[in-house]
C-alpha atoms as a PDB file:
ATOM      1  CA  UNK A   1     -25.949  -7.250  17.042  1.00  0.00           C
ATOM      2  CA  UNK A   2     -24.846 -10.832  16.458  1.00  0.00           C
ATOM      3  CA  UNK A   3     -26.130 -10.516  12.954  1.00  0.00           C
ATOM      4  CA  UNK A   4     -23.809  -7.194  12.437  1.00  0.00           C
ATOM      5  CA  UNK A   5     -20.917  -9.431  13.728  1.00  0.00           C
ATOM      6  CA  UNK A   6     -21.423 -12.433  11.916  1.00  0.00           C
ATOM      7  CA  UNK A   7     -21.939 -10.054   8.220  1.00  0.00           C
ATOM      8  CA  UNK A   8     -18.137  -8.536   8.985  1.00  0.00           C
ATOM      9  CA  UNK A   9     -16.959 -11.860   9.478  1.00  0.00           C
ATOM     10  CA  UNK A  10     -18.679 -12.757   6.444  1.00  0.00           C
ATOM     11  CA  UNK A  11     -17.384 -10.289   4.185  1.00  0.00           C
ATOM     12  CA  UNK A  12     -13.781 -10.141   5.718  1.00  0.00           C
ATOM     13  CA  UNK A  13     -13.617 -14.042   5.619  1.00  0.00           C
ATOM     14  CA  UNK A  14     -14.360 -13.572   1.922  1.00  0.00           C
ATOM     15  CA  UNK A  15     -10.807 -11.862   0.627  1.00  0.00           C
ATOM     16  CA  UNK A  16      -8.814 -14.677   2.424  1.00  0.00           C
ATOM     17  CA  UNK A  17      -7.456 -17.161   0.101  1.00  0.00           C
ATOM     18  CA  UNK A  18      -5.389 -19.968   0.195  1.00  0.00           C
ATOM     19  CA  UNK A  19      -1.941 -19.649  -1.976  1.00  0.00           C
ATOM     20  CA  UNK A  20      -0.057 -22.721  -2.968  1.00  0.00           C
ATOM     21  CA  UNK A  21       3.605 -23.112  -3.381  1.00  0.00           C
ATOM     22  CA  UNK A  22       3.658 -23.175  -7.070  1.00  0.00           C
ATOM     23  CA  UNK A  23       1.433 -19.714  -7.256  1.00  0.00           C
ATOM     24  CA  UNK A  24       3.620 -17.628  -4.965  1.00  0.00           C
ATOM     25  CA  UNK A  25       6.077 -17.949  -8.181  1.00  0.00           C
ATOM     26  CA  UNK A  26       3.930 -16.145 -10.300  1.00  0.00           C
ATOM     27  CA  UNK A  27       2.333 -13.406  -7.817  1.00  0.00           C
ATOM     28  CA  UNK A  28       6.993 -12.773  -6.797  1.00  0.00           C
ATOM     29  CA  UNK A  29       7.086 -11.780 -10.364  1.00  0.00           C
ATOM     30  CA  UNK A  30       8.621  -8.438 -10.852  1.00  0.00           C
ATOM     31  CA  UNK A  31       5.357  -7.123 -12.937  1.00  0.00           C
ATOM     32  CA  UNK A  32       2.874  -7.828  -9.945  1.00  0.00           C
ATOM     33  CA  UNK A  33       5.251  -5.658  -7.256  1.00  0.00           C
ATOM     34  CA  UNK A  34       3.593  -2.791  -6.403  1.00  0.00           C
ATOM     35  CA  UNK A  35       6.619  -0.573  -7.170  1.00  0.00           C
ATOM     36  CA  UNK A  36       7.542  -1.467 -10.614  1.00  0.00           C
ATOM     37  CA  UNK A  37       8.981   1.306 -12.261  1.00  0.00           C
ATOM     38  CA  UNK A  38      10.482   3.901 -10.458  1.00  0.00           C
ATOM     39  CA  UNK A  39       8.283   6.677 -11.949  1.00  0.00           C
ATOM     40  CA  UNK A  40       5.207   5.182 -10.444  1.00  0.00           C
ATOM     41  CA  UNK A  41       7.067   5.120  -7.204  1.00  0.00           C
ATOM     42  CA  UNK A  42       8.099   9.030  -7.317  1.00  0.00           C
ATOM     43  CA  UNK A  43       4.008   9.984  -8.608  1.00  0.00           C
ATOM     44  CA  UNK A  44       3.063   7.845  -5.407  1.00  0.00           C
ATOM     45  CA  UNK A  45       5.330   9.722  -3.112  1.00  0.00           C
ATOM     46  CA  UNK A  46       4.219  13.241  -4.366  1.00  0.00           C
ATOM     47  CA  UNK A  47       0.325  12.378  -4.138  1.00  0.00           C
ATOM     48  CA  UNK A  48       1.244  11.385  -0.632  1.00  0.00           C
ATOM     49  CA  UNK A  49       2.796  14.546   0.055  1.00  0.00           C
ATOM     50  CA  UNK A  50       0.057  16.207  -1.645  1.00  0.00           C
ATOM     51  CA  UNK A  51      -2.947  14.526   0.342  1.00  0.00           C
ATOM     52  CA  UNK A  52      -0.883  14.439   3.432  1.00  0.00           C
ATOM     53  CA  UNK A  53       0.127  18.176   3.333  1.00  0.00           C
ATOM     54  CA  UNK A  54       3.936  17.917   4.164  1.00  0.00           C
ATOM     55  CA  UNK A  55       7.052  17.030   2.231  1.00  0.00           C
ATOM     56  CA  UNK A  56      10.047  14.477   3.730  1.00  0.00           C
ATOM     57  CA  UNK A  57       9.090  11.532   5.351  1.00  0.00           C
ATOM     58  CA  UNK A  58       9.661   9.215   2.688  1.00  0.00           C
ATOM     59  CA  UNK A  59      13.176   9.129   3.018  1.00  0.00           C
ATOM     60  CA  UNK A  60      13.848  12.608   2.001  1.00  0.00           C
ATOM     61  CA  UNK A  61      14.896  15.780   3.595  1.00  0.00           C
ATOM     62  CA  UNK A  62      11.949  18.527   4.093  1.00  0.00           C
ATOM     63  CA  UNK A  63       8.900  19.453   6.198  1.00  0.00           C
ATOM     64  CA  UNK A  64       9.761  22.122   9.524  1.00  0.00           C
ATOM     65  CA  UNK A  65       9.905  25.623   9.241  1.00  0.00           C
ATOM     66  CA  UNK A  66      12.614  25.775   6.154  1.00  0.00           C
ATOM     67  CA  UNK A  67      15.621  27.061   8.279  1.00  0.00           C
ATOM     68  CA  UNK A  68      17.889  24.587   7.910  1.00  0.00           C
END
């Protein structure tokens, strides 16, 4: 068991990393967000909806039986 608990730690422990001030610059750029362009945003959304099996959510109107 403590072996178990001490390879999580291990492997969790491994994707922290220390960020200095004059790094956050670069990683703030616009090009390393995420959301860049706003087309990648909208394909994100829809796969979501897809995989997730409802529409609305996001921000948007939808989902419920359709009788509004």
């Amino acid at each position: 068991m403590a072996f178990h608990v001490a390879w999580v730690l291990l492997v969790t422990l491994g994707g922290c990393a220390t960020i200095l001030p004059y790094e956050r610059e670069r990683l703030s750029r616009p090009d390393m967000q995420l959301a860049s362009s706003p087309e990648l945003l909208q394909a994100e959304g829809h796969a979501t909806e897809v995989r997730e099996g409802a529409a609305g959510g996001l921000g948007g109107a939808g989902g419920g039986c359709g009788c509004n």
